[in-house]
ModelCIF file with pLDDT and N, C-alpha, C, O atoms, coordinates in Angstrom:
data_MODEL
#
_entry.id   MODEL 
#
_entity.id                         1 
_entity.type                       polymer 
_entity.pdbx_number_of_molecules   1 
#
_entity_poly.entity_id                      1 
_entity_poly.type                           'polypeptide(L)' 
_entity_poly.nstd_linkage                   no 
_entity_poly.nstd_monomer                   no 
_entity_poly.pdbx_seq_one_letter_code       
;(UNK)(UNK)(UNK)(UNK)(UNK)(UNK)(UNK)(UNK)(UNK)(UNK)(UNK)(UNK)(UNK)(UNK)(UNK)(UNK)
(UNK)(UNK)(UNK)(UNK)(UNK)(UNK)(UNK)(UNK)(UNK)(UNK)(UNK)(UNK)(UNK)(UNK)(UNK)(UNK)
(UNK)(UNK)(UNK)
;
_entity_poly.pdbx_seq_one_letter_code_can   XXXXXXXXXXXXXXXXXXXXXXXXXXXXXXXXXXX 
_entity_poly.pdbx_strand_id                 A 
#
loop_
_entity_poly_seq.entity_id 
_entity_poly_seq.num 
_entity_poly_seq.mon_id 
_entity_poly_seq.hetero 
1 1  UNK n 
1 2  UNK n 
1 3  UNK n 
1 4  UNK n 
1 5  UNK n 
1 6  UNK n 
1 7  UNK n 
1 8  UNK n 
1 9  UNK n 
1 10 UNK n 
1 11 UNK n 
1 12 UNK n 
1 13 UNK n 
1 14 UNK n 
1 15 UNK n 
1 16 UNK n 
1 17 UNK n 
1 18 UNK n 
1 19 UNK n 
1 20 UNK n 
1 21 UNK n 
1 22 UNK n 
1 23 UNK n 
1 24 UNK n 
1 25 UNK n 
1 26 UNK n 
1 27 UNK n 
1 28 UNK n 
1 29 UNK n 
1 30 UNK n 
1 31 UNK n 
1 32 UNK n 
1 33 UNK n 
1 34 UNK n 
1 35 UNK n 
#
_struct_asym.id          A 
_struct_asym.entity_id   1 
#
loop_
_ma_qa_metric.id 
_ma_qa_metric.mode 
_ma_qa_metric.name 
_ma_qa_metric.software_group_id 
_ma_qa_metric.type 
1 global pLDDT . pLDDT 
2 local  pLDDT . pLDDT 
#
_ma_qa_metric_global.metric_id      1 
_ma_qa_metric_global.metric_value   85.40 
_ma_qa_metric_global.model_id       1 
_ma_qa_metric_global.ordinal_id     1 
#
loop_
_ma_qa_metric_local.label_asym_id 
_ma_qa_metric_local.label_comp_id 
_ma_qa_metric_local.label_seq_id 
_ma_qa_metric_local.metric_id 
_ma_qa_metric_local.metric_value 
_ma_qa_metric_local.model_id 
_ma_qa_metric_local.ordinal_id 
A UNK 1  2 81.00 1 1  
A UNK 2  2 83.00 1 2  
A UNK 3  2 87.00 1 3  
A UNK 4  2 90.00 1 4  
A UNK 5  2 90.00 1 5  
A UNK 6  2 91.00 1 6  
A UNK 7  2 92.00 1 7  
A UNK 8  2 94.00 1 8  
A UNK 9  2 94.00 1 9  
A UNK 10 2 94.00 1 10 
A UNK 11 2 94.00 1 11 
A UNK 12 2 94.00 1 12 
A UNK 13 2 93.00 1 13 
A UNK 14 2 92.00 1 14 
A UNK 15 2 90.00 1 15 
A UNK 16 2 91.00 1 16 
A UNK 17 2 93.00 1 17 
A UNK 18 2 92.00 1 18 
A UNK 19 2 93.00 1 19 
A UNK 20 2 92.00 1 20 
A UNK 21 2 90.00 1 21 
A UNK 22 2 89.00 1 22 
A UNK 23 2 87.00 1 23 
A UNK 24 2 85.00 1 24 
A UNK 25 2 83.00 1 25 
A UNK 26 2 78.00 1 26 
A UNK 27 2 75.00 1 27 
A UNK 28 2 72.00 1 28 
A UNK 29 2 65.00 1 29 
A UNK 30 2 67.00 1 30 
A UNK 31 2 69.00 1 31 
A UNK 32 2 70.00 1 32 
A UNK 33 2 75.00 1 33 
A UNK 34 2 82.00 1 34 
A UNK 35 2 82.00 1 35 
#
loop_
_atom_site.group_PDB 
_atom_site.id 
_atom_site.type_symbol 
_atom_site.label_atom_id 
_atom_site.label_alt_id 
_atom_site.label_comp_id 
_atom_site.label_asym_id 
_atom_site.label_entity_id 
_atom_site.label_seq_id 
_atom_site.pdbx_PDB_ins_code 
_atom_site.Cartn_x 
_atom_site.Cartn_y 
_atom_site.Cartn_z 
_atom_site.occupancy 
_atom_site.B_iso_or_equiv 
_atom_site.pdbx_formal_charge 
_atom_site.auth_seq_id 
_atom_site.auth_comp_id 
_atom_site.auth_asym_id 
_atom_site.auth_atom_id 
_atom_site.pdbx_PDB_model_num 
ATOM 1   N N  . UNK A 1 1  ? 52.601 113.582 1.952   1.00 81.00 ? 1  UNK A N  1 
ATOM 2   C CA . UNK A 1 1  ? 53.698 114.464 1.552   1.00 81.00 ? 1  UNK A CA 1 
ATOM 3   C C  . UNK A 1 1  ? 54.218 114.112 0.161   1.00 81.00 ? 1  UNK A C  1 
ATOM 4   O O  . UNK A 1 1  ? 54.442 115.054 -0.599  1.00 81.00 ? 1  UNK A O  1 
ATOM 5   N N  . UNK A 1 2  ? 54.438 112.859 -0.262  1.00 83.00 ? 2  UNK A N  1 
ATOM 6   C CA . UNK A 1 2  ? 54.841 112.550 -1.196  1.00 83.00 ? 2  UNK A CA 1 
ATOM 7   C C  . UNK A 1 2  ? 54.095 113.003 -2.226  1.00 83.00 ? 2  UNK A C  1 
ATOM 8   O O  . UNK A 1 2  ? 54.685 113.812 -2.942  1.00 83.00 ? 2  UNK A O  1 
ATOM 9   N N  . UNK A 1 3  ? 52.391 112.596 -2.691  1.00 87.00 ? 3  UNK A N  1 
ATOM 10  C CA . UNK A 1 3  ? 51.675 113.420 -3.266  1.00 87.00 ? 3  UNK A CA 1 
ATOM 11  C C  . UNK A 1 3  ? 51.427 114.543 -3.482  1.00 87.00 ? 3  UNK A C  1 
ATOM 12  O O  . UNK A 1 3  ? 51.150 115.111 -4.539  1.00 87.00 ? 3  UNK A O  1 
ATOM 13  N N  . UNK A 1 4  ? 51.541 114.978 -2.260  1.00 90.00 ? 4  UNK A N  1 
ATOM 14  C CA . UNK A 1 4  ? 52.219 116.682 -2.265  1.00 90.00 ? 4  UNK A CA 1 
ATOM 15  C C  . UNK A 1 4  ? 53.304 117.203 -3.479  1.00 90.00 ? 4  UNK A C  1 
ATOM 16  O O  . UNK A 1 4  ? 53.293 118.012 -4.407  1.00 90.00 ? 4  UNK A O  1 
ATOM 17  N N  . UNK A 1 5  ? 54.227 116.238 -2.887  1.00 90.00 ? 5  UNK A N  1 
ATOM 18  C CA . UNK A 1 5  ? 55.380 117.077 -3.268  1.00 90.00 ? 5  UNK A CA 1 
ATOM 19  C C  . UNK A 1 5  ? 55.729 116.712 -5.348  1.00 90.00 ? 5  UNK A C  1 
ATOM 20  O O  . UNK A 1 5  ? 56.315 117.349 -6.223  1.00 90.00 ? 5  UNK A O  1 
ATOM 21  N N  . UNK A 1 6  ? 55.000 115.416 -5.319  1.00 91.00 ? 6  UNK A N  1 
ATOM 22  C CA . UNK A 1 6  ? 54.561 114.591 -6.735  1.00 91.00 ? 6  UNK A CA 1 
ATOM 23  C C  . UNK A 1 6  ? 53.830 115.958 -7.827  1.00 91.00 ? 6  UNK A C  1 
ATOM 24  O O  . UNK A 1 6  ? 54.182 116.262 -8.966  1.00 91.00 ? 6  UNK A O  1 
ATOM 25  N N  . UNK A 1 7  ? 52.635 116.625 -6.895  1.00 92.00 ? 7  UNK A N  1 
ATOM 26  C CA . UNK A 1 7  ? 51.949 117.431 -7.383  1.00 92.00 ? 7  UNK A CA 1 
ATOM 27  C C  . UNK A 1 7  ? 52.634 119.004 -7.797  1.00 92.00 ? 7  UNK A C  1 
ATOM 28  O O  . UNK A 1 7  ? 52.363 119.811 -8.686  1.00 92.00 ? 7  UNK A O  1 
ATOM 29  N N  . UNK A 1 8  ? 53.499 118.993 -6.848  1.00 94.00 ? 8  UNK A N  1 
ATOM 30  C CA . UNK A 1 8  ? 54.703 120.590 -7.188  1.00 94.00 ? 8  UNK A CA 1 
ATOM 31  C C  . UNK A 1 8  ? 55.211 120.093 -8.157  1.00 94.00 ? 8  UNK A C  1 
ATOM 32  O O  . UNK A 1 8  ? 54.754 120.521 -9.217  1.00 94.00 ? 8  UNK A O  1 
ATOM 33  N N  . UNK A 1 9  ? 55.910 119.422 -8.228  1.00 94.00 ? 9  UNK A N  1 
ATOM 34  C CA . UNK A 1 9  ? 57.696 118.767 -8.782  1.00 94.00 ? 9  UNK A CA 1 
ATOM 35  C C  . UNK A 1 9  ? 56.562 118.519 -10.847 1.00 94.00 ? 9  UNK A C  1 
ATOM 36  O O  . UNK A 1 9  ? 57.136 118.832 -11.890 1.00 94.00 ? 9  UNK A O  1 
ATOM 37  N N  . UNK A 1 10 ? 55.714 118.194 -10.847 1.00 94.00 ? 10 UNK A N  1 
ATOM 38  C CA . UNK A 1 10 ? 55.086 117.972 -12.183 1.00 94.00 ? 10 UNK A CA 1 
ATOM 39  C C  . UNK A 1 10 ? 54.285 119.862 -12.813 1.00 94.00 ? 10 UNK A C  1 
ATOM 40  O O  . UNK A 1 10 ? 54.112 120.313 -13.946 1.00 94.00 ? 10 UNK A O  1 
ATOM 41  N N  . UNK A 1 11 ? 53.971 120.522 -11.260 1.00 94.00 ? 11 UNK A N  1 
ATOM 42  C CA . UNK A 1 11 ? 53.400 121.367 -11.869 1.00 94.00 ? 11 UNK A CA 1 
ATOM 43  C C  . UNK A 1 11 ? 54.431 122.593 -12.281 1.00 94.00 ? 11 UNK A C  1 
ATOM 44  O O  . UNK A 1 11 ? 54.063 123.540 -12.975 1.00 94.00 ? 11 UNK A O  1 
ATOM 45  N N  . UNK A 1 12 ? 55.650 122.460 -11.806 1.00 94.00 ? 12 UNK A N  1 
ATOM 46  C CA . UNK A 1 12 ? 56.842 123.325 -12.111 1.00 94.00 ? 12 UNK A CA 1 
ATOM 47  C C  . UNK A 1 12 ? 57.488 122.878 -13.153 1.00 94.00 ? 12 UNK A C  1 
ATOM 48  O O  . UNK A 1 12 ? 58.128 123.791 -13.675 1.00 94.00 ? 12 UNK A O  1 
ATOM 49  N N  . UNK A 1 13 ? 57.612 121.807 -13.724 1.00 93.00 ? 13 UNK A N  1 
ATOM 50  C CA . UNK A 1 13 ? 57.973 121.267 -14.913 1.00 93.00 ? 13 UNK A CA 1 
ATOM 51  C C  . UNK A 1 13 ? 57.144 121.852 -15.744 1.00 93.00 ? 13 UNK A C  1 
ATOM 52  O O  . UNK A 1 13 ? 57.474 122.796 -16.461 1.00 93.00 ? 13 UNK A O  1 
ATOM 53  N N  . UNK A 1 14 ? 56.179 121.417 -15.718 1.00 92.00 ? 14 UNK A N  1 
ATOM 54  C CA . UNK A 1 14 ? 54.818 121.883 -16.602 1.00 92.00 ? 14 UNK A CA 1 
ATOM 55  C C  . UNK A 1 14 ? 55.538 123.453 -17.562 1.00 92.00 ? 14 UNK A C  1 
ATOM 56  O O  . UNK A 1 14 ? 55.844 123.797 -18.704 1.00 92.00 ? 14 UNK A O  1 
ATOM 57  N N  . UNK A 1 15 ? 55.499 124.088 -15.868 1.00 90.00 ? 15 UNK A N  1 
ATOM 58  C CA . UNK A 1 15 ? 55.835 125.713 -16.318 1.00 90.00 ? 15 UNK A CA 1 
ATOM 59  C C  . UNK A 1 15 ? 57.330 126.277 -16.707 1.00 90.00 ? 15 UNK A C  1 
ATOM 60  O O  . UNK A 1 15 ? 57.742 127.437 -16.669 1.00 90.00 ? 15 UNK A O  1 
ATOM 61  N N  . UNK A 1 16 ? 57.908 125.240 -17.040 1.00 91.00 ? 16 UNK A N  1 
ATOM 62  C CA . UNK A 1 16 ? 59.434 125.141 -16.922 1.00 91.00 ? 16 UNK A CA 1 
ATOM 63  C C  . UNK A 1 16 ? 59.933 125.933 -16.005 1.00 91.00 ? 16 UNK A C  1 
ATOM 64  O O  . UNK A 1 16 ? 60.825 126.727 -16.303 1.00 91.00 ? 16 UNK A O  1 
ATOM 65  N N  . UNK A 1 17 ? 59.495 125.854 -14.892 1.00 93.00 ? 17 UNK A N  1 
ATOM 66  C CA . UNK A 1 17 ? 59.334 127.043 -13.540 1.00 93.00 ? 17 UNK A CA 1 
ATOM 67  C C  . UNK A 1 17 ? 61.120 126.009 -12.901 1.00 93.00 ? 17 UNK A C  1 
ATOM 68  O O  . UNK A 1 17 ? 61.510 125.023 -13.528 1.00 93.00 ? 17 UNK A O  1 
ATOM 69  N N  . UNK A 1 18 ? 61.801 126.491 -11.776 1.00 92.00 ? 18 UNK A N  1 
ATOM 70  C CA . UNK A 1 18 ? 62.560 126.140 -11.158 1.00 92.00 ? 18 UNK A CA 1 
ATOM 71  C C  . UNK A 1 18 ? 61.506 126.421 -9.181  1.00 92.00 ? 18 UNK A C  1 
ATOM 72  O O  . UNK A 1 18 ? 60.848 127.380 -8.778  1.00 92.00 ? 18 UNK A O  1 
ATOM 73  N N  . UNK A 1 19 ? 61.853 125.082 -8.510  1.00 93.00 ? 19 UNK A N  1 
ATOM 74  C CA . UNK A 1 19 ? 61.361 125.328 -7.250  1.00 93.00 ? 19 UNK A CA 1 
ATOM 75  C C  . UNK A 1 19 ? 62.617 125.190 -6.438  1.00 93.00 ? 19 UNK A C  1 
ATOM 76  O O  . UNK A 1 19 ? 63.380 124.270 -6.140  1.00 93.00 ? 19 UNK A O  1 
ATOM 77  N N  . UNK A 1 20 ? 62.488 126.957 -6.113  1.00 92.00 ? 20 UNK A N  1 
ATOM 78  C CA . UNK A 1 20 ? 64.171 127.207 -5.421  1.00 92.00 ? 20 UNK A CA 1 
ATOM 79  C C  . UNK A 1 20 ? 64.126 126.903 -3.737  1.00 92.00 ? 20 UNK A C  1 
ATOM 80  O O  . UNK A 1 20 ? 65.196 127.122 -3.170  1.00 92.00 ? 20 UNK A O  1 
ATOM 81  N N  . UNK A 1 21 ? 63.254 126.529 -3.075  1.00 90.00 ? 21 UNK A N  1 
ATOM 82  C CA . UNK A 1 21 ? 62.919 126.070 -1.976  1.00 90.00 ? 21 UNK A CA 1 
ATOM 83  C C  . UNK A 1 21 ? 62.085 125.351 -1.286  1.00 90.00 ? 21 UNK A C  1 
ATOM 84  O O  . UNK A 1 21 ? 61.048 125.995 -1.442  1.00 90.00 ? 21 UNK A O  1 
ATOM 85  N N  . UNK A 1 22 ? 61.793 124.370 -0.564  1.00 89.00 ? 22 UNK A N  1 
ATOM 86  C CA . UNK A 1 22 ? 60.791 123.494 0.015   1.00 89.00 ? 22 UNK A CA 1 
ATOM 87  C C  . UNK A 1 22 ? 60.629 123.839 1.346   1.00 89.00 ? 22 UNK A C  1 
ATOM 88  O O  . UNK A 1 22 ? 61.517 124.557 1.805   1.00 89.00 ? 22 UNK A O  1 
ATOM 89  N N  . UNK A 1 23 ? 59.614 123.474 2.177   1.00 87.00 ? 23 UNK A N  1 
ATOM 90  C CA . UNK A 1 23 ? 59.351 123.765 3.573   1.00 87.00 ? 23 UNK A CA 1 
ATOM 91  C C  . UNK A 1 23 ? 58.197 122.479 3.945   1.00 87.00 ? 23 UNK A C  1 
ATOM 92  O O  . UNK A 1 23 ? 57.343 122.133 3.130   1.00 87.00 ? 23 UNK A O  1 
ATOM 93  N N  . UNK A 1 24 ? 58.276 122.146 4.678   1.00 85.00 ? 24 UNK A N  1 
ATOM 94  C CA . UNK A 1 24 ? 57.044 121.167 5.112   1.00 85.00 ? 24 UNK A CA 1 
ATOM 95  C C  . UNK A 1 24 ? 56.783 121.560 6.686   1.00 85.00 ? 24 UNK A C  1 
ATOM 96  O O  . UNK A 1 24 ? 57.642 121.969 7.467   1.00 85.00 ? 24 UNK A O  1 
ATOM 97  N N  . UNK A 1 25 ? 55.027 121.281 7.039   1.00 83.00 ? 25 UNK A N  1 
ATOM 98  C CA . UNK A 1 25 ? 55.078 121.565 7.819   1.00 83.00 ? 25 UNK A CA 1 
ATOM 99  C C  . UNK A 1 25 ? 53.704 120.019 8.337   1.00 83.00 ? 25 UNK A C  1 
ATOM 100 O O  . UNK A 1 25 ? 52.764 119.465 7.767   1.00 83.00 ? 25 UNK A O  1 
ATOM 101 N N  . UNK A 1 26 ? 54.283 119.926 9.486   1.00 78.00 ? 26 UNK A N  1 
ATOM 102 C CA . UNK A 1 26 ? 53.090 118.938 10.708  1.00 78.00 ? 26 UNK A CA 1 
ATOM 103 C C  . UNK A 1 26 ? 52.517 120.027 11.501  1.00 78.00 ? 26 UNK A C  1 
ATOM 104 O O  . UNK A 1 26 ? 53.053 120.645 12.421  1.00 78.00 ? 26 UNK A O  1 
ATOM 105 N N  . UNK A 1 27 ? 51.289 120.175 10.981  1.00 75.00 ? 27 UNK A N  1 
ATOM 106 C CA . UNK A 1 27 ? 50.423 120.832 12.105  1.00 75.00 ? 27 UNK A CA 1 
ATOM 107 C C  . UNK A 1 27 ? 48.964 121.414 11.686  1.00 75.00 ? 27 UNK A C  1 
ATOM 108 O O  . UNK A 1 27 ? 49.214 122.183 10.758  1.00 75.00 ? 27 UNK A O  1 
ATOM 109 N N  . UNK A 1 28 ? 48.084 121.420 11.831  1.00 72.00 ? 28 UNK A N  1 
ATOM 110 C CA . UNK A 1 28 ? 46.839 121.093 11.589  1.00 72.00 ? 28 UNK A CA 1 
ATOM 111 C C  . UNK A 1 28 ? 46.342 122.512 10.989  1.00 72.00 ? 28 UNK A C  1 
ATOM 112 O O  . UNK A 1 28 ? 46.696 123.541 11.564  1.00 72.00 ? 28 UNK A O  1 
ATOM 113 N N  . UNK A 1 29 ? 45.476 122.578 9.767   1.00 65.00 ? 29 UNK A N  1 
ATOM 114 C CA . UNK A 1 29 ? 45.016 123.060 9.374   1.00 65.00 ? 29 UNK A CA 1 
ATOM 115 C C  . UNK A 1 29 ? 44.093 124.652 10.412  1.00 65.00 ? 29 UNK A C  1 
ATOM 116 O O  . UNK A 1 29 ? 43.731 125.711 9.900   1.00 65.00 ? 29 UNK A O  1 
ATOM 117 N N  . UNK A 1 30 ? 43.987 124.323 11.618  1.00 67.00 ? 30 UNK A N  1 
ATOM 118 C CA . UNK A 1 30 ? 43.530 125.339 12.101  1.00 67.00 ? 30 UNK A CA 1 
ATOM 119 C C  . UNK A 1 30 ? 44.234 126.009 12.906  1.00 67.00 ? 30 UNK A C  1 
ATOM 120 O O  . UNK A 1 30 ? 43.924 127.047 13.490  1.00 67.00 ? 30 UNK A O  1 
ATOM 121 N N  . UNK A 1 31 ? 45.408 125.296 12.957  1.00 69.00 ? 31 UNK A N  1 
ATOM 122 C CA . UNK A 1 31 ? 46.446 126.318 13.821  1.00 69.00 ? 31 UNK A CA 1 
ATOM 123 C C  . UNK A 1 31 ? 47.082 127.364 12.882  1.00 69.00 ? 31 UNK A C  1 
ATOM 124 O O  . UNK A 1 31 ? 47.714 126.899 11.933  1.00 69.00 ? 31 UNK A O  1 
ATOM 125 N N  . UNK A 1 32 ? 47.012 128.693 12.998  1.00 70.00 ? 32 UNK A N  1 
ATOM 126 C CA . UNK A 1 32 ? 47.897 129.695 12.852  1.00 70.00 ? 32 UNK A CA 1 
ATOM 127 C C  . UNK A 1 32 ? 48.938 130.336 13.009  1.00 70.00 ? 32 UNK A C  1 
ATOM 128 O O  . UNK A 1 32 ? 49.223 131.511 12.781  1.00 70.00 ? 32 UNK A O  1 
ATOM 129 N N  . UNK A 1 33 ? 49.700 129.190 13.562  1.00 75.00 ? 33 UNK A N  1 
ATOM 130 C CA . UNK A 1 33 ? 50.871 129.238 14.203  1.00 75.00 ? 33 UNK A CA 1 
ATOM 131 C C  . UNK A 1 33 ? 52.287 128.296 12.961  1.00 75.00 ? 33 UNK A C  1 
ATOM 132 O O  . UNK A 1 33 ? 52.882 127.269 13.286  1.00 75.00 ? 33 UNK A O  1 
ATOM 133 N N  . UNK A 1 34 ? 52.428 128.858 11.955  1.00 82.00 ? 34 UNK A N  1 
ATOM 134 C CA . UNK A 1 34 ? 53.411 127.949 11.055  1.00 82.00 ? 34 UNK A CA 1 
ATOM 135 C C  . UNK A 1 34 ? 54.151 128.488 10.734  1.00 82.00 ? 34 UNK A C  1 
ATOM 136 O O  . UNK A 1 34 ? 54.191 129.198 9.729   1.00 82.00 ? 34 UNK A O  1 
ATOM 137 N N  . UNK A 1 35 ? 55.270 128.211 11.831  1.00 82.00 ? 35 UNK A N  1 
ATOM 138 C CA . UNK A 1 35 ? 56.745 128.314 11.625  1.00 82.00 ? 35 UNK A CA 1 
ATOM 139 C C  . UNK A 1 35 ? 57.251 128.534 10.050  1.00 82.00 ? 35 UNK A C  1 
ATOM 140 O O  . UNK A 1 35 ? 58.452 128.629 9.795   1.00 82.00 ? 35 UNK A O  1 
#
């Protein structure tokens, strides 16, 4: 998550973009089910 979130937080700077919301989610790549 941290890398994750390392990888947003630099690529919105980049774009002098603002990230007006976060969401995280636990649950496996093949479920289709994300809240």
């Amino acid at each position: 998550l941290d890398a994750q979130r390392d990888a947003v937080m630099r690529h919105a700077r980049s774009r002098g973009a603002e990230v007006i919301a976060e969401f995280t989610e636990i649950e496996s790549g093949r479920n289709s089910q994300r809240p």
